[in-house]
N, C-alpha and C. Protein backbone atom coordinates (compact mmCIF):
# COMPACT_ATOMS: atom_id res chain seq x y z
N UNK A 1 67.77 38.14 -60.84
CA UNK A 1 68.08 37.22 -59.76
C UNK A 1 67.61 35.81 -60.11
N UNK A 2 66.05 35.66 -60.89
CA UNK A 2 65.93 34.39 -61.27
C UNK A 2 66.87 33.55 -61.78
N UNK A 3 67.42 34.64 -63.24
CA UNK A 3 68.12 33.94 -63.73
C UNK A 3 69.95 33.13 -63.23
N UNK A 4 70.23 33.67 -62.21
CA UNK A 4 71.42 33.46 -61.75
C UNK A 4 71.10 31.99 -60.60
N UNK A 5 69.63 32.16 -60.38
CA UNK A 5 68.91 30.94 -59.47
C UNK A 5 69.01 29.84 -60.39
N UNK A 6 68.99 30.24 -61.52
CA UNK A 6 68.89 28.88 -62.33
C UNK A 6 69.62 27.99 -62.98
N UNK A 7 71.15 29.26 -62.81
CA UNK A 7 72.04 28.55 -63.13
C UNK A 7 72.60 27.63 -62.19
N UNK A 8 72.22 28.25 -61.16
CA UNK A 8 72.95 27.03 -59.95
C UNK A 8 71.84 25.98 -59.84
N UNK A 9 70.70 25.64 -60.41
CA UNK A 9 70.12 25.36 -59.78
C UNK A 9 70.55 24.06 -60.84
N UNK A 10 70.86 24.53 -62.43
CA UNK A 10 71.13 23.78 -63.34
C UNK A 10 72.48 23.30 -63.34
N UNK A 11 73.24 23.97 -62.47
CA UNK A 11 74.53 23.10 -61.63
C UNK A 11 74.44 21.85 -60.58
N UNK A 12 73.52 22.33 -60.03
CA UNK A 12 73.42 20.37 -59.41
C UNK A 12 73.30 19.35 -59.89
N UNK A 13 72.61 19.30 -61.15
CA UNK A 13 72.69 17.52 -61.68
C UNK A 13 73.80 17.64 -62.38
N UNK A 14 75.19 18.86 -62.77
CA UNK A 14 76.33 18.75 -63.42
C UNK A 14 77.14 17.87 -61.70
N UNK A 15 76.70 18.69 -60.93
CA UNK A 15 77.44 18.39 -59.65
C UNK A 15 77.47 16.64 -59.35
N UNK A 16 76.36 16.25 -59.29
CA UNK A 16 76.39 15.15 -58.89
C UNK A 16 76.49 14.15 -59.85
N UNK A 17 76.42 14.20 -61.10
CA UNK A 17 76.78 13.29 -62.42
C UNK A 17 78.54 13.13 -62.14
N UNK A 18 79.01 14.29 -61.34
CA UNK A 18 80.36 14.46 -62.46
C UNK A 18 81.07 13.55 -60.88
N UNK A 19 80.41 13.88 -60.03
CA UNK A 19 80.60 13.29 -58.37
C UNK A 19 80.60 12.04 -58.56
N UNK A 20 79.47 11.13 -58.70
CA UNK A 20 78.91 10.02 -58.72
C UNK A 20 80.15 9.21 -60.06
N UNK A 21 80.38 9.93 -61.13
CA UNK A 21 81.32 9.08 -62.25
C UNK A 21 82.95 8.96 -61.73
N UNK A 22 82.78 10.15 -60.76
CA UNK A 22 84.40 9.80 -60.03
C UNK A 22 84.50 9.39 -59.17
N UNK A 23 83.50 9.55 -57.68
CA UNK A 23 83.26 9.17 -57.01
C UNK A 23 84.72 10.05 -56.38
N UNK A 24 84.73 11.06 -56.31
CA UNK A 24 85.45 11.97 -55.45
C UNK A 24 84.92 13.41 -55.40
N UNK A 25 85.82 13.98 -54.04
CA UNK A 25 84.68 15.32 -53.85
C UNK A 25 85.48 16.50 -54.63
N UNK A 26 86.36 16.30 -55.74
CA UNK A 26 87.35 17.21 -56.58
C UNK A 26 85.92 17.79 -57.86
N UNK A 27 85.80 16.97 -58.18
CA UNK A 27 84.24 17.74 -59.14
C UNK A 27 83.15 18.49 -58.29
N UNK A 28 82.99 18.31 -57.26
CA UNK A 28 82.31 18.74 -56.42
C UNK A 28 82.68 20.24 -55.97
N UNK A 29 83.87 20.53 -55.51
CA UNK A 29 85.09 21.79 -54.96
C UNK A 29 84.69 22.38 -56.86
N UNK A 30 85.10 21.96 -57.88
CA UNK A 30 85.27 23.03 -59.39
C UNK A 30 84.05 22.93 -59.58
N UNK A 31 83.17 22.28 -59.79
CA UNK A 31 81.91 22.57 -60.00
C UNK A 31 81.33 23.80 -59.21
N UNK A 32 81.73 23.64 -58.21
CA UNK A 32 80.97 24.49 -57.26
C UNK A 32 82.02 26.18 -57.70
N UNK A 33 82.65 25.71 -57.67
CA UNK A 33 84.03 27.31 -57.62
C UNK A 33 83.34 27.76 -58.99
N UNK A 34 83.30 27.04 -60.01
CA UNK A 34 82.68 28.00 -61.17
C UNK A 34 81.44 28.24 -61.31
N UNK A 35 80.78 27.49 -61.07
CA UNK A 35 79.15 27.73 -60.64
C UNK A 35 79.16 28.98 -59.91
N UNK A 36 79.92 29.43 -59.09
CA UNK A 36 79.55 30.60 -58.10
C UNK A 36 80.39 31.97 -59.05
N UNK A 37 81.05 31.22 -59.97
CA UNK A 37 81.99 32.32 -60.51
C UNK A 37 80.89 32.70 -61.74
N UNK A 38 80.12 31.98 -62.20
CA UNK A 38 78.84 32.03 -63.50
C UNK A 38 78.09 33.01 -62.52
N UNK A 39 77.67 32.68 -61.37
CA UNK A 39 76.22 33.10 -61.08
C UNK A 39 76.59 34.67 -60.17
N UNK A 40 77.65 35.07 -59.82
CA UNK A 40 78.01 36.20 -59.84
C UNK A 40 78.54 36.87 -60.48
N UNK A 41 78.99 36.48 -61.60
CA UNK A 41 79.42 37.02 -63.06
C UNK A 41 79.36 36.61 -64.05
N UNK A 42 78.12 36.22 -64.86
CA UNK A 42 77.77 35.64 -65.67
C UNK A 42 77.85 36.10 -67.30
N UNK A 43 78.58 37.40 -67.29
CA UNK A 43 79.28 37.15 -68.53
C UNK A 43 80.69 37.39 -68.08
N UNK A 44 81.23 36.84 -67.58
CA UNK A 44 82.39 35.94 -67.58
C UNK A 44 82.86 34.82 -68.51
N UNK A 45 84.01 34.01 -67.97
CA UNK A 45 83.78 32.79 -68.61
C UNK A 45 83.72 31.90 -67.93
N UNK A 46 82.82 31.74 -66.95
CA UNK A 46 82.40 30.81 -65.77
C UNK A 46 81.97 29.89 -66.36
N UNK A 47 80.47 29.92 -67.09
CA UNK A 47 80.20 28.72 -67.54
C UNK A 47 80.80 28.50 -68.71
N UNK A 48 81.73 29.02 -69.70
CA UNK A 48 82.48 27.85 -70.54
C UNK A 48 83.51 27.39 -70.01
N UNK A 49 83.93 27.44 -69.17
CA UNK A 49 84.90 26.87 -68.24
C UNK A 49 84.09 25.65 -67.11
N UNK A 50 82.61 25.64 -67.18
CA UNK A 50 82.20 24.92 -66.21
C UNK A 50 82.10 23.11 -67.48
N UNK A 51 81.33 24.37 -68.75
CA UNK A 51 81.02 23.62 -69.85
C UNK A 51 82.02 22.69 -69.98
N UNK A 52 82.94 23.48 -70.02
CA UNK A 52 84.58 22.90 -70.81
C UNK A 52 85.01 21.74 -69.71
N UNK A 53 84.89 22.35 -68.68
CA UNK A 53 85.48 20.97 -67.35
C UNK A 53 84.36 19.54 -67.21
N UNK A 54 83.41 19.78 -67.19
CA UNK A 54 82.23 18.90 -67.25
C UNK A 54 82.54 17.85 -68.59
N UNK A 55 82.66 18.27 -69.68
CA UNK A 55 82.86 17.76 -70.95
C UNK A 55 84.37 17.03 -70.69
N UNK A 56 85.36 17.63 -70.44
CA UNK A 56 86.33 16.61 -70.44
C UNK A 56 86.32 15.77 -69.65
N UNK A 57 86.06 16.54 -68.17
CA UNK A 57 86.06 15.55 -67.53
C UNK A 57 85.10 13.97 -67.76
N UNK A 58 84.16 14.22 -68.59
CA UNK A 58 83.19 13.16 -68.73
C UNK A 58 83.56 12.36 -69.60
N UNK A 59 84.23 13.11 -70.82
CA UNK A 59 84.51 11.89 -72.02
C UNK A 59 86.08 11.33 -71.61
N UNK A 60 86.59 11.82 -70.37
CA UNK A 60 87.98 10.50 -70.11
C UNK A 60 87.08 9.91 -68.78
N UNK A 61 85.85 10.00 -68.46
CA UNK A 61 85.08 8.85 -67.28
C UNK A 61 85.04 7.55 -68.36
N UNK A 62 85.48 6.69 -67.73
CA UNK A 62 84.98 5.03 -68.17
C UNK A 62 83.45 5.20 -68.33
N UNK A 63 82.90 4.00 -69.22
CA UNK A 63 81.81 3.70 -69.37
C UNK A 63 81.75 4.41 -70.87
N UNK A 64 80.63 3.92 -71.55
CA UNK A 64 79.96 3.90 -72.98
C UNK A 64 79.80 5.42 -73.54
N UNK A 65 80.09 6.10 -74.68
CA UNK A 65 79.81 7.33 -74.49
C UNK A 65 78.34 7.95 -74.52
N UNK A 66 77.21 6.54 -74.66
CA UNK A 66 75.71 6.98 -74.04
C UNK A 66 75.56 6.64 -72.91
N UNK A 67 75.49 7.08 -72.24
CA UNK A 67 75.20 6.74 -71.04
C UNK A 67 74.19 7.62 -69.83
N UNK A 68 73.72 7.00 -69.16
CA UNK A 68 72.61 8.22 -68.03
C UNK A 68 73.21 9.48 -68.13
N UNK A 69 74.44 9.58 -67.46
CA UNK A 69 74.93 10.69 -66.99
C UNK A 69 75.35 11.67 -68.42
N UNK A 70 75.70 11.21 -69.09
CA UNK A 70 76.13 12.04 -70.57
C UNK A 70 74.52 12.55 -70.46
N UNK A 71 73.35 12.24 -70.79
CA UNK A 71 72.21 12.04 -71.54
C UNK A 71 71.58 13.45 -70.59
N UNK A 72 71.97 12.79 -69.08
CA UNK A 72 71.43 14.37 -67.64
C UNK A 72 72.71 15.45 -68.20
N UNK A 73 73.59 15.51 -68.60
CA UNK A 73 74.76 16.49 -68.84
C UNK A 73 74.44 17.40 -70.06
N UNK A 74 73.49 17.26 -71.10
CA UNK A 74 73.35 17.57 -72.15
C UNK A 74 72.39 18.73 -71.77
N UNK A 75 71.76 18.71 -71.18
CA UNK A 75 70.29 19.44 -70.62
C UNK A 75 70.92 20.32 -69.63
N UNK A 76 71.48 19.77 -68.55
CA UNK A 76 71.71 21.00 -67.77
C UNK A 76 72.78 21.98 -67.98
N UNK A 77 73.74 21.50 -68.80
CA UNK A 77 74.82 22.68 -69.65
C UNK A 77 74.88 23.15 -70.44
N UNK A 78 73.44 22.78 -71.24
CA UNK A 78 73.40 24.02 -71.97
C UNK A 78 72.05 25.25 -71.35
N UNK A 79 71.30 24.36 -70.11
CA UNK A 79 70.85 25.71 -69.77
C UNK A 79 71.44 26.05 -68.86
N UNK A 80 72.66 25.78 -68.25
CA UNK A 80 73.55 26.88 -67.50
C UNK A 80 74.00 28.00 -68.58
N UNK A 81 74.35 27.43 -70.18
CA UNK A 81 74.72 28.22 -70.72
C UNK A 81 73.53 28.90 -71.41
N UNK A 82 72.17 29.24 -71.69
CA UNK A 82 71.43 29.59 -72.11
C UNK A 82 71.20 31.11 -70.66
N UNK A 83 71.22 30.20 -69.67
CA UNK A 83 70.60 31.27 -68.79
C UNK A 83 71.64 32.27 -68.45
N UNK A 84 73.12 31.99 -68.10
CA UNK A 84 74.43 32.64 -67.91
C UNK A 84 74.19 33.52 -69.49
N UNK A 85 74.40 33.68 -70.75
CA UNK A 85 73.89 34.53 -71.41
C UNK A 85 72.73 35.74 -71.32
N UNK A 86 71.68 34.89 -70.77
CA UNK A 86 70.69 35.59 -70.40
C UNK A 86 70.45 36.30 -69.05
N UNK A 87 71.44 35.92 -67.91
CA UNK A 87 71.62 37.12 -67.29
C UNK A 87 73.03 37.74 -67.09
N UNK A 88 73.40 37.53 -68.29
CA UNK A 88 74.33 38.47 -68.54
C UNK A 88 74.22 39.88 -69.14
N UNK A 89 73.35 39.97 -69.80
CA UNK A 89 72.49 41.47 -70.21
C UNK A 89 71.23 41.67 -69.94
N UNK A 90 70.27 40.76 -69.13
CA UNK A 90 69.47 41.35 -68.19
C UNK A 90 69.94 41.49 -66.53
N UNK A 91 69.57 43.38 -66.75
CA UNK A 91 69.73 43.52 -65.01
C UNK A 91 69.34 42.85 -64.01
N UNK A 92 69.96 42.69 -62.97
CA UNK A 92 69.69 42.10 -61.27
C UNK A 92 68.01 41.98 -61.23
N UNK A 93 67.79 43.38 -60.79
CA UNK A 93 67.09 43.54 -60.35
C UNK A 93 65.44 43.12 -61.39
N UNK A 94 65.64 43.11 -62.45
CA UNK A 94 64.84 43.08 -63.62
C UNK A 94 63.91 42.20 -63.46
N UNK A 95 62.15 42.53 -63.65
CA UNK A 95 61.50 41.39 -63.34
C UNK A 95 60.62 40.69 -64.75
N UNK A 96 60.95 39.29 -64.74
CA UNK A 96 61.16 38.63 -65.89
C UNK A 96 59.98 37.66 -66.91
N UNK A 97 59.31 38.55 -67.60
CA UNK A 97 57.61 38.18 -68.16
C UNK A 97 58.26 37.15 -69.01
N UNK A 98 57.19 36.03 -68.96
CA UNK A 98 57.56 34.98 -69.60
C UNK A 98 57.70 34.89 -71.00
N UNK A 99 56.85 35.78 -71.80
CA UNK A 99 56.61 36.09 -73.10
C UNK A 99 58.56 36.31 -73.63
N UNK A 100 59.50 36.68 -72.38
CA UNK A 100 60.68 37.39 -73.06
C UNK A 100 61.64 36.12 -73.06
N UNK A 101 61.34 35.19 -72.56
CA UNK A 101 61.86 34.03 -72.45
C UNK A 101 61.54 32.93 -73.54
N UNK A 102 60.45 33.19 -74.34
CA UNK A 102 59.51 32.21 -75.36
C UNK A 102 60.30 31.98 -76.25
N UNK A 103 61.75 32.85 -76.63
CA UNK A 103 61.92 32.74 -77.97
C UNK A 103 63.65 31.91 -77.57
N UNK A 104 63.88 32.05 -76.58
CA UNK A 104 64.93 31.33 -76.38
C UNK A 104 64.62 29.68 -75.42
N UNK A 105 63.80 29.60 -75.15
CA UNK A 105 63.11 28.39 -74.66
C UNK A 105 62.73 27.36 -76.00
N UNK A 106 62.41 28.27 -76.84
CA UNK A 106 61.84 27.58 -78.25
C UNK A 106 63.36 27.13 -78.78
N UNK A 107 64.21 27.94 -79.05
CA UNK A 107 65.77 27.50 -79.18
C UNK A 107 66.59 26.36 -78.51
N UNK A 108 66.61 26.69 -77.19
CA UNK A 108 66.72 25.43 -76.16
C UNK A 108 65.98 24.23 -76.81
N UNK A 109 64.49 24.10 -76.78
CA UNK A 109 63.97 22.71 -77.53
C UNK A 109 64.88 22.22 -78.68
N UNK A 110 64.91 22.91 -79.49
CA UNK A 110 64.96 22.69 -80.71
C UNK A 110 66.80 22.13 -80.43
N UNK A 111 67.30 22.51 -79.93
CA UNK A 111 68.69 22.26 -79.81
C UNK A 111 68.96 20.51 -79.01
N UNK A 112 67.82 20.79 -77.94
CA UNK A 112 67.80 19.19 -77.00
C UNK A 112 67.18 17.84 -78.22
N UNK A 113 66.37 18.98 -78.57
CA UNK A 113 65.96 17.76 -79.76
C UNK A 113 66.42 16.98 -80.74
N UNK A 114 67.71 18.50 -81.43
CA UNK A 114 68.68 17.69 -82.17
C UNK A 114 69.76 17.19 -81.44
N UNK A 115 70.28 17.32 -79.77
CA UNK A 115 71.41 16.64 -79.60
C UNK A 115 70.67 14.99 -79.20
N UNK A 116 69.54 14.59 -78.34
CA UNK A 116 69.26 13.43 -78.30
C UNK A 116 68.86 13.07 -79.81
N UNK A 117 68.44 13.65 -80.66
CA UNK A 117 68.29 13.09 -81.98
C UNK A 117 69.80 11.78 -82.15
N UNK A 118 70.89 13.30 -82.07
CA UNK A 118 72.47 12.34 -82.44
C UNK A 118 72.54 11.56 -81.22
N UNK A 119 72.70 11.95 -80.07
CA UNK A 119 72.44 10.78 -79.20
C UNK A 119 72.13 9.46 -79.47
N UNK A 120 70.99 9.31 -79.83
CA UNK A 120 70.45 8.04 -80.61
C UNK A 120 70.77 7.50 -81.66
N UNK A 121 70.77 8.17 -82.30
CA UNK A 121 72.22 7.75 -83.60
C UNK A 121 73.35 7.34 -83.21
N UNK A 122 73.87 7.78 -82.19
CA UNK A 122 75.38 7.41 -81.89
C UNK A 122 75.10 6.28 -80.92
N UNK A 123 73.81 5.89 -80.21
CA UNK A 123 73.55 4.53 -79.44
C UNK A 123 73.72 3.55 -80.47
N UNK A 124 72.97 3.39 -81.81
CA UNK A 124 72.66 2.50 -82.35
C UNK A 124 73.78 2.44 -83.32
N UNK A 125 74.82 3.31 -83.85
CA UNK A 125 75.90 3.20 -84.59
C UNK A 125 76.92 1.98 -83.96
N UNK A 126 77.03 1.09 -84.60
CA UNK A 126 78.25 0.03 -84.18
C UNK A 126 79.52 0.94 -84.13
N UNK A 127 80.39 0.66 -82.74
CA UNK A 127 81.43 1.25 -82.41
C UNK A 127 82.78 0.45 -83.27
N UNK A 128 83.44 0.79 -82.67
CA UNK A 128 84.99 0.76 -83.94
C UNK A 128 86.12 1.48 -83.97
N UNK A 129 86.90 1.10 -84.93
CA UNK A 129 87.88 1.99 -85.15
C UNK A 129 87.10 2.70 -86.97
N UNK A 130 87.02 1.71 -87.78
CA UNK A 130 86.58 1.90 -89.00
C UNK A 130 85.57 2.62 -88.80
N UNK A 131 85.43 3.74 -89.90
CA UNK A 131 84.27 4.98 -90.52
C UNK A 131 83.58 4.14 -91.78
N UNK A 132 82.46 3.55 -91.12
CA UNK A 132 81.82 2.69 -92.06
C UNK A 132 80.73 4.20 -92.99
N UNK A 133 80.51 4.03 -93.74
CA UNK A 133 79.22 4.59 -94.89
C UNK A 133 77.86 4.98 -93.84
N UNK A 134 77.82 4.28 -92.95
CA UNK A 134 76.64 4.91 -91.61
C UNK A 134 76.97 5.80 -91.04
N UNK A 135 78.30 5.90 -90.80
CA UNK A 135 78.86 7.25 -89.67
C UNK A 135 78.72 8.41 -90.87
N UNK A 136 79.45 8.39 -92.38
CA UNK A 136 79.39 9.12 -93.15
C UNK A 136 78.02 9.91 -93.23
N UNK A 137 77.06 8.99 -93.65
CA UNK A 137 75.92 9.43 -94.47
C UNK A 137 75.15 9.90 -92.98
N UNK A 138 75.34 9.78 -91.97
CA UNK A 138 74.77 10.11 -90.73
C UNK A 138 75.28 11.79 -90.09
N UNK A 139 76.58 12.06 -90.72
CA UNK A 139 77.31 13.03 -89.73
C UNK A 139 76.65 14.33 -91.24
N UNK A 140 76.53 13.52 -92.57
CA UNK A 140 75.91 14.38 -93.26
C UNK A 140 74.75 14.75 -93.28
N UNK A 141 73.66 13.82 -93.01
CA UNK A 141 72.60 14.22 -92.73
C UNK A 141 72.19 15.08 -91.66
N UNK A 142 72.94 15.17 -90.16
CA UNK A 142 72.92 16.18 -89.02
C UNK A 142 73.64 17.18 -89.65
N UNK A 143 74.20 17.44 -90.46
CA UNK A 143 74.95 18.67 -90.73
C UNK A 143 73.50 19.86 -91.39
N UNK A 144 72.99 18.94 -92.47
CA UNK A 144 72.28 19.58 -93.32
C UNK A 144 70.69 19.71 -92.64
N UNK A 145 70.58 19.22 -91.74
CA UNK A 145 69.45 19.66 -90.46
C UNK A 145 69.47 20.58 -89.79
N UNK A 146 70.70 20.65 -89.13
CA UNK A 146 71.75 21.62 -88.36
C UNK A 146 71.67 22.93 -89.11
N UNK A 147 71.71 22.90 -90.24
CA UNK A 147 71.67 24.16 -90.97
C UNK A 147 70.48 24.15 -91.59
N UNK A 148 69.79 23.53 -91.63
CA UNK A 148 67.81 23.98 -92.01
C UNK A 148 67.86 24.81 -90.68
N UNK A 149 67.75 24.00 -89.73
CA UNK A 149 67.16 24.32 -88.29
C UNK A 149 68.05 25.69 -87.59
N UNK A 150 68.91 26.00 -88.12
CA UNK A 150 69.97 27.22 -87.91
C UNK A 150 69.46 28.33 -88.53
N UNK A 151 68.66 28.10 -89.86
CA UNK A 151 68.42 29.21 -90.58
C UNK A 151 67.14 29.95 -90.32
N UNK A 152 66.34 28.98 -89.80
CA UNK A 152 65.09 29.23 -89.68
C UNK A 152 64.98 29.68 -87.72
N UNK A 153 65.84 29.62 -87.34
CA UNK A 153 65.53 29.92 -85.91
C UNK A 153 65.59 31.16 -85.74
């Protein structure tokens, strides 16, 4: 039960980021319809469908692609999707010692760490049309992190 608490709970700052960038109550109605479709059936495909709507809908919102709301969007969708996994094969009723959570919490870090890592990279990268030698030597260097940090998790 925690875990289905947390997905909704990690649906409100999707709710109101995605509200506030449109400023209509249509993200509000799908947010909510799949949020309830995750947290009563969470291996479904509720939350990649919440994932998937959140994400498009955000990268055709106006404004910079760093921005507040991207930066709150990163955190709470992937622990809708961390926890929607995770009570997807733990039972309802199941009561939940923290020790069983340590090793996917440690994952979660490590994942927030490398997406604001690129985050910040992609603030300070001069925008464009041209693929200057920075975007190159940058998208290679996260690759080969990406896969240290993949192997060892």
């Amino acid at each position: 039960m925690l875990m289905r608490l947390a997905i909704v709970l990690a649906a409100l700052p999707v709710a109101a980021v995605l509200y506030l960038e449109a400023r209509s109550v249509v993200p509000l109605v799908v947010v909510a319809a799949l949020t309830a479709l995750t947290a009563l059936m969470p291996g479904s495909a509720g939350a990649a469908l919440l994932i998937g709507y959140a994400a498009v809908t955000t990268a055709f919102a106006d404004g910079p692609p760093v921005r507040l709301g991207v930066l709150l969007l990163i955190p709470a969708l992937h622990l809708i999707h961390v926890t929607s996994a995770l009570a997807a094969v733990v039972p309802l009723k199941t009561k939940i010692e923290p020790a069983a959570v340590k090793a996917p919490a440690r994952r979660f870090a490590i994942v927030q760490l490398i997406s604001f890592g690129v985050a910040a990279f992609a603030a300070v990268v001069p925008g464009g049309t041209s693929i200057g030698v920075v975007e190159v030597l940058g998208l290679g260097a996260l690759t080969v992190v990406i896969g240290v940090v993949a192997l060892r998790i």
